[in-house]
PDB file of N, CA and C in Angstrom:
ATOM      1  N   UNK A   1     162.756 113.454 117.416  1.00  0.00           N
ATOM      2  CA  UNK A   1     162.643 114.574 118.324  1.00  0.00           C
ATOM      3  C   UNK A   1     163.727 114.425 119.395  1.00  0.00           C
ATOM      4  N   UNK A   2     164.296 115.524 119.719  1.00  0.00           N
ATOM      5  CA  UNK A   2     165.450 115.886 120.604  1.00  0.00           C
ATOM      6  C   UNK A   2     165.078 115.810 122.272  1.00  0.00           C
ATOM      7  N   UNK A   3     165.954 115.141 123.169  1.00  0.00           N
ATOM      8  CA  UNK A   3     164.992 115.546 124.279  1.00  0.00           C
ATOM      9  C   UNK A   3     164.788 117.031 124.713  1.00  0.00           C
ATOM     10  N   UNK A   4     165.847 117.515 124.649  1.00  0.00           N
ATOM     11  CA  UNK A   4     165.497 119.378 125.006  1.00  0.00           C
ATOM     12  C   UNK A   4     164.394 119.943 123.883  1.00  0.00           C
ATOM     13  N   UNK A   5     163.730 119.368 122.934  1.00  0.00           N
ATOM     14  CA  UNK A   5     162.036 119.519 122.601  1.00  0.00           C
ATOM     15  C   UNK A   5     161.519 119.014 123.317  1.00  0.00           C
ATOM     16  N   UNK A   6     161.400 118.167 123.820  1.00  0.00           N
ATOM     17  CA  UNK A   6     160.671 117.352 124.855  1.00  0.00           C
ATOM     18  C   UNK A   6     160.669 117.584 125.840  1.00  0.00           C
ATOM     19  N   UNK A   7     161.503 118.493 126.807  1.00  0.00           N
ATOM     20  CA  UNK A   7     161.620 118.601 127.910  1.00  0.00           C
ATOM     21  C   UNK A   7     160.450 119.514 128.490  1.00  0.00           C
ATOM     22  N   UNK A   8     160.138 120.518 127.832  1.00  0.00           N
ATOM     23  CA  UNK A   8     159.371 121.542 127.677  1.00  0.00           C
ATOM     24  C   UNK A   8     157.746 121.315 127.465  1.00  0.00           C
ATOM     25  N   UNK A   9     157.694 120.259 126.802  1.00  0.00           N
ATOM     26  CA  UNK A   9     156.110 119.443 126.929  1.00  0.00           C
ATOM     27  C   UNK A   9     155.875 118.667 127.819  1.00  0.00           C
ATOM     28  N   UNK A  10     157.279 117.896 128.711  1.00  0.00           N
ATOM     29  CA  UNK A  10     156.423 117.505 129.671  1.00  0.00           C
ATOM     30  C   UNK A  10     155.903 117.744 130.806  1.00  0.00           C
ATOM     31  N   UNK A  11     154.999 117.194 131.899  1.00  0.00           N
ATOM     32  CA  UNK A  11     154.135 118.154 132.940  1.00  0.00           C
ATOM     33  C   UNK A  11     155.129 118.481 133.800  1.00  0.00           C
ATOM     34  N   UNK A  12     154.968 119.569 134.529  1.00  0.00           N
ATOM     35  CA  UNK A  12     156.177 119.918 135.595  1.00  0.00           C
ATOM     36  C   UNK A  12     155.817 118.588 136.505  1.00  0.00           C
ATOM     37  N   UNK A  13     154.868 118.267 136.601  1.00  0.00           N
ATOM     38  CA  UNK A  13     155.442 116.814 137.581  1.00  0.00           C
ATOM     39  C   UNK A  13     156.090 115.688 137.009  1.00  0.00           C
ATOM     40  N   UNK A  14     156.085 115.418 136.059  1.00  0.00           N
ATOM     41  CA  UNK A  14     157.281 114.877 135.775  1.00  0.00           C
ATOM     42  C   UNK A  14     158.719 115.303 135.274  1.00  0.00           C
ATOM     43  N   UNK A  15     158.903 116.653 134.872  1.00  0.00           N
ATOM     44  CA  UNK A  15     160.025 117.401 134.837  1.00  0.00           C
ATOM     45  C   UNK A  15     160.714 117.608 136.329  1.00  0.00           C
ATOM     46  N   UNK A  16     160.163 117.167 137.055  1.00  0.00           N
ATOM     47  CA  UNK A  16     160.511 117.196 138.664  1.00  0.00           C
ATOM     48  C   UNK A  16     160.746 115.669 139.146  1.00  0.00           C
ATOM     49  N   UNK A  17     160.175 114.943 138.933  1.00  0.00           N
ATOM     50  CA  UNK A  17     160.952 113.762 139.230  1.00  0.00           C
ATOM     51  C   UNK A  17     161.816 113.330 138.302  1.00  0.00           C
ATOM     52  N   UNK A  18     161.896 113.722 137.317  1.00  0.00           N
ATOM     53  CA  UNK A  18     163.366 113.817 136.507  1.00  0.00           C
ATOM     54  C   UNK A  18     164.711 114.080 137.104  1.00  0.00           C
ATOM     55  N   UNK A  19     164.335 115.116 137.315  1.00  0.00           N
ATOM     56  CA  UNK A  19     165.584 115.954 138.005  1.00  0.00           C
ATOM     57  C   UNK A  19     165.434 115.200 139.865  1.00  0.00           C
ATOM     58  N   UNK A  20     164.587 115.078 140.358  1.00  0.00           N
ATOM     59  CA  UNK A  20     164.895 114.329 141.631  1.00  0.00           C
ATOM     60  C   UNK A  20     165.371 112.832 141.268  1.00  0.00           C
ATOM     61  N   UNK A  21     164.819 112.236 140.758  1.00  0.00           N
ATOM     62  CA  UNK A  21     165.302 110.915 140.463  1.00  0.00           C
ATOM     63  C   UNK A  21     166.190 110.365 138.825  1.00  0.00           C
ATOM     64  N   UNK A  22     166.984 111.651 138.725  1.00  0.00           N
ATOM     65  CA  UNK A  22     168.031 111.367 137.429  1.00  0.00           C
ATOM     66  C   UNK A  22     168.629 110.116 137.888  1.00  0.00           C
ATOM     67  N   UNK A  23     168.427 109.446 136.022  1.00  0.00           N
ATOM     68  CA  UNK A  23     169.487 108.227 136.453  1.00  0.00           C
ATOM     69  C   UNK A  23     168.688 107.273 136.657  1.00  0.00           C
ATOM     70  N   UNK A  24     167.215 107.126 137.167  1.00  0.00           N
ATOM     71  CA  UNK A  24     166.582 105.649 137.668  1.00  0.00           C
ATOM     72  C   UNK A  24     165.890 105.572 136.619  1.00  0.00           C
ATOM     73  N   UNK A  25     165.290 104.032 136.639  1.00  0.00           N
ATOM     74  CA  UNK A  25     164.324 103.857 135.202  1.00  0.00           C
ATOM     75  C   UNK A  25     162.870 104.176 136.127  1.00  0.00           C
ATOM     76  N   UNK A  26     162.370 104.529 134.706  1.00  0.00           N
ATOM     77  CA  UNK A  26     161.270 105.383 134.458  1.00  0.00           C
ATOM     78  C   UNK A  26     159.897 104.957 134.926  1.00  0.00           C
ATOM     79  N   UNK A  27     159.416 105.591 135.393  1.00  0.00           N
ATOM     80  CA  UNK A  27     157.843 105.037 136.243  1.00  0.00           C
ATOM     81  C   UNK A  27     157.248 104.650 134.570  1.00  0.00           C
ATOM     82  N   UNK A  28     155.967 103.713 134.420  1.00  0.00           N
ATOM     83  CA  UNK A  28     154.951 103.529 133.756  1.00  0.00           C
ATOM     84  C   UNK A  28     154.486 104.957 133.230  1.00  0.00           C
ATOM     85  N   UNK A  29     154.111 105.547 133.946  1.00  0.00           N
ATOM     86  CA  UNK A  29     153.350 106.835 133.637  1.00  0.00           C
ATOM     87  C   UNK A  29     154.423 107.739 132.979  1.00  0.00           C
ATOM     88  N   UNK A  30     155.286 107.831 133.398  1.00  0.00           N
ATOM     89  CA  UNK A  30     156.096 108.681 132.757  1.00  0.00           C
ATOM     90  C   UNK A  30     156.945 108.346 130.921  1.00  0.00           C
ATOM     91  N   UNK A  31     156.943 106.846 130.961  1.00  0.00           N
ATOM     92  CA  UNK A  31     157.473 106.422 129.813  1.00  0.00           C
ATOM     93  C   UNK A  31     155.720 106.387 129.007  1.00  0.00           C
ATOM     94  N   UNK A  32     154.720 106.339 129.152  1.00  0.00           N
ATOM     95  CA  UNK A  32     153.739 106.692 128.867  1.00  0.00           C
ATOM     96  C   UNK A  32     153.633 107.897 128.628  1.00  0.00           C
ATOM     97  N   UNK A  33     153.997 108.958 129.278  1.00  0.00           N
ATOM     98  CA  UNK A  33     153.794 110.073 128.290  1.00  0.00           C
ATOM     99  C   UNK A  33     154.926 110.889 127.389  1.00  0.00           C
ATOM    100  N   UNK A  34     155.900 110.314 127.799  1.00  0.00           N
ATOM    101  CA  UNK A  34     157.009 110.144 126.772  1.00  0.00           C
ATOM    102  C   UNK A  34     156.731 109.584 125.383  1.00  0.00           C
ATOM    103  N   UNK A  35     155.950 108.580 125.108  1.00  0.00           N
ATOM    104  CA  UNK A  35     155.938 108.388 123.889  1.00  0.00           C
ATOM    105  C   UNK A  35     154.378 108.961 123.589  1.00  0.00           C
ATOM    106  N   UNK A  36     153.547 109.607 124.335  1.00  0.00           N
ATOM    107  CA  UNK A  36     152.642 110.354 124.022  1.00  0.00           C
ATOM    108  C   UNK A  36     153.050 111.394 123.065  1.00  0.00           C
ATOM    109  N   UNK A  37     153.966 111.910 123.313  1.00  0.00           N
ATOM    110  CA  UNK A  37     154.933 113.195 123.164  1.00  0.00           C
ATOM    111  C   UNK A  37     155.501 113.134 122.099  1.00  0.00           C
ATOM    112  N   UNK A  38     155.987 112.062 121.998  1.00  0.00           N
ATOM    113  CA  UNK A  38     156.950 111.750 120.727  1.00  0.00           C
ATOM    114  C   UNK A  38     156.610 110.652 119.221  1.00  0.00           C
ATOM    115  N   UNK A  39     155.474 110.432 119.940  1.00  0.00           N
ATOM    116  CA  UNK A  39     154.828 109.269 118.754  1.00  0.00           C
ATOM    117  C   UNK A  39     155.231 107.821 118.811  1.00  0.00           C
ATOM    118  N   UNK A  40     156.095 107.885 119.927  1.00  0.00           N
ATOM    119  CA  UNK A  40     156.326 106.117 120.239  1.00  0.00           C
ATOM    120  C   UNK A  40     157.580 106.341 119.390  1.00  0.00           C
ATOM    121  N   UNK A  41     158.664 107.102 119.451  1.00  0.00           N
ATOM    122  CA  UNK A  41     159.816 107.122 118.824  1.00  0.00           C
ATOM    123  C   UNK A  41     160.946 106.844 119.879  1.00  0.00           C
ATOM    124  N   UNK A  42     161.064 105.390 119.936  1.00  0.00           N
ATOM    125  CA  UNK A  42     161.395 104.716 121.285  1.00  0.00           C
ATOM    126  C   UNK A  42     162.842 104.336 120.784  1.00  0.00           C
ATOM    127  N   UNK A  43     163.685 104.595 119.002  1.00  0.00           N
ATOM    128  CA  UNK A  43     164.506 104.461 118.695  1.00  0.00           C
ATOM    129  C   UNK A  43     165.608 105.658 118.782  1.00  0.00           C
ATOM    130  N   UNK A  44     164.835 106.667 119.329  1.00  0.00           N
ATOM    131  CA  UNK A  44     166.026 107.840 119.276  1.00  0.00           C
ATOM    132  C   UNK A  44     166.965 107.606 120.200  1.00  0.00           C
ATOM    133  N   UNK A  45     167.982 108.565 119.775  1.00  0.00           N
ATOM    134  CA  UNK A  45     169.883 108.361 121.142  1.00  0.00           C
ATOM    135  C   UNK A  45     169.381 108.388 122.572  1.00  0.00           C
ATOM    136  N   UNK A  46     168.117 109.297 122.632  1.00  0.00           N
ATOM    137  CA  UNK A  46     168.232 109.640 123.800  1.00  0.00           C
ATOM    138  C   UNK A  46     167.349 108.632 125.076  1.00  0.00           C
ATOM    139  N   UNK A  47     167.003 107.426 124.066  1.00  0.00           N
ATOM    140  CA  UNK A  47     166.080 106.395 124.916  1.00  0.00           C
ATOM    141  C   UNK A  47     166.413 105.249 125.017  1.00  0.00           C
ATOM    142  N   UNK A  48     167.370 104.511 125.899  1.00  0.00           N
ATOM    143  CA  UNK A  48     167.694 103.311 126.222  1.00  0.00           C
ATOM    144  C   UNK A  48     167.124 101.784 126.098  1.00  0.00           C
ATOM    145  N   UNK A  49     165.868 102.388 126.332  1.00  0.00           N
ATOM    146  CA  UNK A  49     164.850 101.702 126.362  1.00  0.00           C
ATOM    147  C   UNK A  49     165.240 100.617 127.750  1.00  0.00           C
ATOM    148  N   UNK A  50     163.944  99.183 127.417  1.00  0.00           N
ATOM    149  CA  UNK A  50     164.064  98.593 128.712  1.00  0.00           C
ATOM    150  C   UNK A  50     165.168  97.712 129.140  1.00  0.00           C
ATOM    151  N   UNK A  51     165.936  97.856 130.013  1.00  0.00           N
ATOM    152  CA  UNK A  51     167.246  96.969 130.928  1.00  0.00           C
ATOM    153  C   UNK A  51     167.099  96.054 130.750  1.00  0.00           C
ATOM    154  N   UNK A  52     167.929  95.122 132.000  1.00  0.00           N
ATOM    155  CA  UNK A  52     168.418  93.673 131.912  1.00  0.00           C
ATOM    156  C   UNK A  52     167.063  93.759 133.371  1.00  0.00           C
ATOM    157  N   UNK A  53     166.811  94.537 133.685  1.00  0.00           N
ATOM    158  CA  UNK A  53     165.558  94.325 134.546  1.00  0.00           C
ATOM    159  C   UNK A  53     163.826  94.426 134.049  1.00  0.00           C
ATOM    160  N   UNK A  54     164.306  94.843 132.941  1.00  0.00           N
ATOM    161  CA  UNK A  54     162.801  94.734 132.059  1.00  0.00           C
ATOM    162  C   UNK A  54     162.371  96.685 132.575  1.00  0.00           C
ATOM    163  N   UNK A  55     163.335  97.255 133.098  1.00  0.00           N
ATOM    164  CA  UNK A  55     162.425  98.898 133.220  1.00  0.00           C
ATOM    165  C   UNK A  55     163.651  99.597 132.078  1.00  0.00           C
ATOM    166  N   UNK A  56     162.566 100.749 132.215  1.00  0.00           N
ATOM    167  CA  UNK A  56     162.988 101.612 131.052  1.00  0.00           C
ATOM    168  C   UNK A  56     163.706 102.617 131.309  1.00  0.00           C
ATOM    169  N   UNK A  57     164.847 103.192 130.533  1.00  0.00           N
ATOM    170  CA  UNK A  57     165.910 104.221 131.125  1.00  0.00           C
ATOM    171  C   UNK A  57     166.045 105.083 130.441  1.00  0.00           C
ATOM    172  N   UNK A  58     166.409 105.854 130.302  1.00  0.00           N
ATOM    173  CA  UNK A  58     167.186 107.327 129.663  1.00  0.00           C
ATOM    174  C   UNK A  58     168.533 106.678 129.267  1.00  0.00           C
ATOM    175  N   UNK A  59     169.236 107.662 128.145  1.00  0.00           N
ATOM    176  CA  UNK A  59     170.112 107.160 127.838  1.00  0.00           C
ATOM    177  C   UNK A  59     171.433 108.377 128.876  1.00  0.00           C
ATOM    178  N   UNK A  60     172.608 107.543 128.829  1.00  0.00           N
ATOM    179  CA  UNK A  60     173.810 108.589 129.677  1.00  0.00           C
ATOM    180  C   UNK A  60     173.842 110.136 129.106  1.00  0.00           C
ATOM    181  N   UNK A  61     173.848 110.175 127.866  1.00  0.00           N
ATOM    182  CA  UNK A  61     173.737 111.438 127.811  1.00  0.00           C
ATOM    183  C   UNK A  61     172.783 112.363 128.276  1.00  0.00           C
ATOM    184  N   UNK A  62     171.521 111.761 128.403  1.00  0.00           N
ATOM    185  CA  UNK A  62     170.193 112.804 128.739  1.00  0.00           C
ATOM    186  C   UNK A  62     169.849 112.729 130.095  1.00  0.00           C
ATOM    187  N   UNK A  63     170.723 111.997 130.645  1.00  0.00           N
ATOM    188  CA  UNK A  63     170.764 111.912 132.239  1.00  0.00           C
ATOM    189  C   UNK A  63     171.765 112.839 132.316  1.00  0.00           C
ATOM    190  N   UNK A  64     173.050 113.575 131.442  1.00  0.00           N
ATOM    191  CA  UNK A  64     173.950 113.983 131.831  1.00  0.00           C
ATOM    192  C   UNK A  64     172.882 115.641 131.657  1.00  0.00           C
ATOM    193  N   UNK A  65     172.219 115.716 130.292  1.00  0.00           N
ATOM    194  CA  UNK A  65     171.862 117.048 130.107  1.00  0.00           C
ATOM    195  C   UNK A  65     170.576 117.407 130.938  1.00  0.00           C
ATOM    196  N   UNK A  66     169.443 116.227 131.551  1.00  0.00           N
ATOM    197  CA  UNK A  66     168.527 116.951 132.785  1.00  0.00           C
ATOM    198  C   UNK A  66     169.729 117.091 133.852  1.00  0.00           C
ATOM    199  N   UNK A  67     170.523 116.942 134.318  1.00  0.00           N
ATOM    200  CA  UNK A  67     171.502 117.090 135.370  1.00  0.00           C
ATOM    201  C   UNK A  67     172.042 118.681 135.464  1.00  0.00           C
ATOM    202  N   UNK A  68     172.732 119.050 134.087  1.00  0.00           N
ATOM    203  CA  UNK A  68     172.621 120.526 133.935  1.00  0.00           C
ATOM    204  C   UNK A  68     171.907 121.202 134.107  1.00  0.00           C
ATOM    205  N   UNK A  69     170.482 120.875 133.477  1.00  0.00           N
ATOM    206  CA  UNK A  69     169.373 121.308 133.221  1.00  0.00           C
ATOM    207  C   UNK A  69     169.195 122.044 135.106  1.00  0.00           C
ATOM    208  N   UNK A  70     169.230 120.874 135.582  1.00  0.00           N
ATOM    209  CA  UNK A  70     168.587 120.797 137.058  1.00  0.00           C
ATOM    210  C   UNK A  70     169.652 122.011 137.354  1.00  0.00           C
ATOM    211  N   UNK A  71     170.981 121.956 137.790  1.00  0.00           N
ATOM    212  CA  UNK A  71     171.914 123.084 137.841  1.00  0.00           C
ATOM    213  C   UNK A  71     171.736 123.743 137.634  1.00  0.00           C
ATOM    214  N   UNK A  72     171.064 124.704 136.336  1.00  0.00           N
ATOM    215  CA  UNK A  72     171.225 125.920 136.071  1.00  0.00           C
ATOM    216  C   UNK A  72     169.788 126.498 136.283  1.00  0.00           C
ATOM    217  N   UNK A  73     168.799 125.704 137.129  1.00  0.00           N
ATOM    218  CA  UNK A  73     167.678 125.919 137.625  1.00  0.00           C
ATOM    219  C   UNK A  73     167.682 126.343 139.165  1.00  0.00           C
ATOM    220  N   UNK A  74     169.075 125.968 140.030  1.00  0.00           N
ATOM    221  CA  UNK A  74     169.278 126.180 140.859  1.00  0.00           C
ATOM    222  C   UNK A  74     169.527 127.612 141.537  1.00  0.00           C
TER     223      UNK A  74
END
């Protein structure tokens, strides 16, 4: 699954700290319902998975496309 399928299932509160906090790794709750969403498909492009700090990230591209996203919401 693509994240722009995904973007659309998840709750506007977390579609909002997306876009406020593009770029940081991912609260518990939120990588929790990320793979709610997706079936635990934690191998796709668009999931980094966890750092050299043990948290979990987005990959550059899907930080680049909620970034648009956020833009053309403006």
């Amino acid at each position: 699954m693509d994240f722009p399928q995904i973007w659309p299932q998840l709750s506007s509160s977390s579609r909002s700290w997306l876009v406020e906090h593009n770029g940081e790794p991912l609260p518990d709750e939120l990588v929790s319902e990320l793979r709610s969403i997706t079936g635990d498909e934690s191998s796709q492009p668009w999931w980094t998975g966890p750092s050299v700090e043990g948290q979990t990230q987005l990959s550059d591209e899907t930080v680049d496309w909620i970034e648009t996203v956020a833009n053309e919401e403006s």
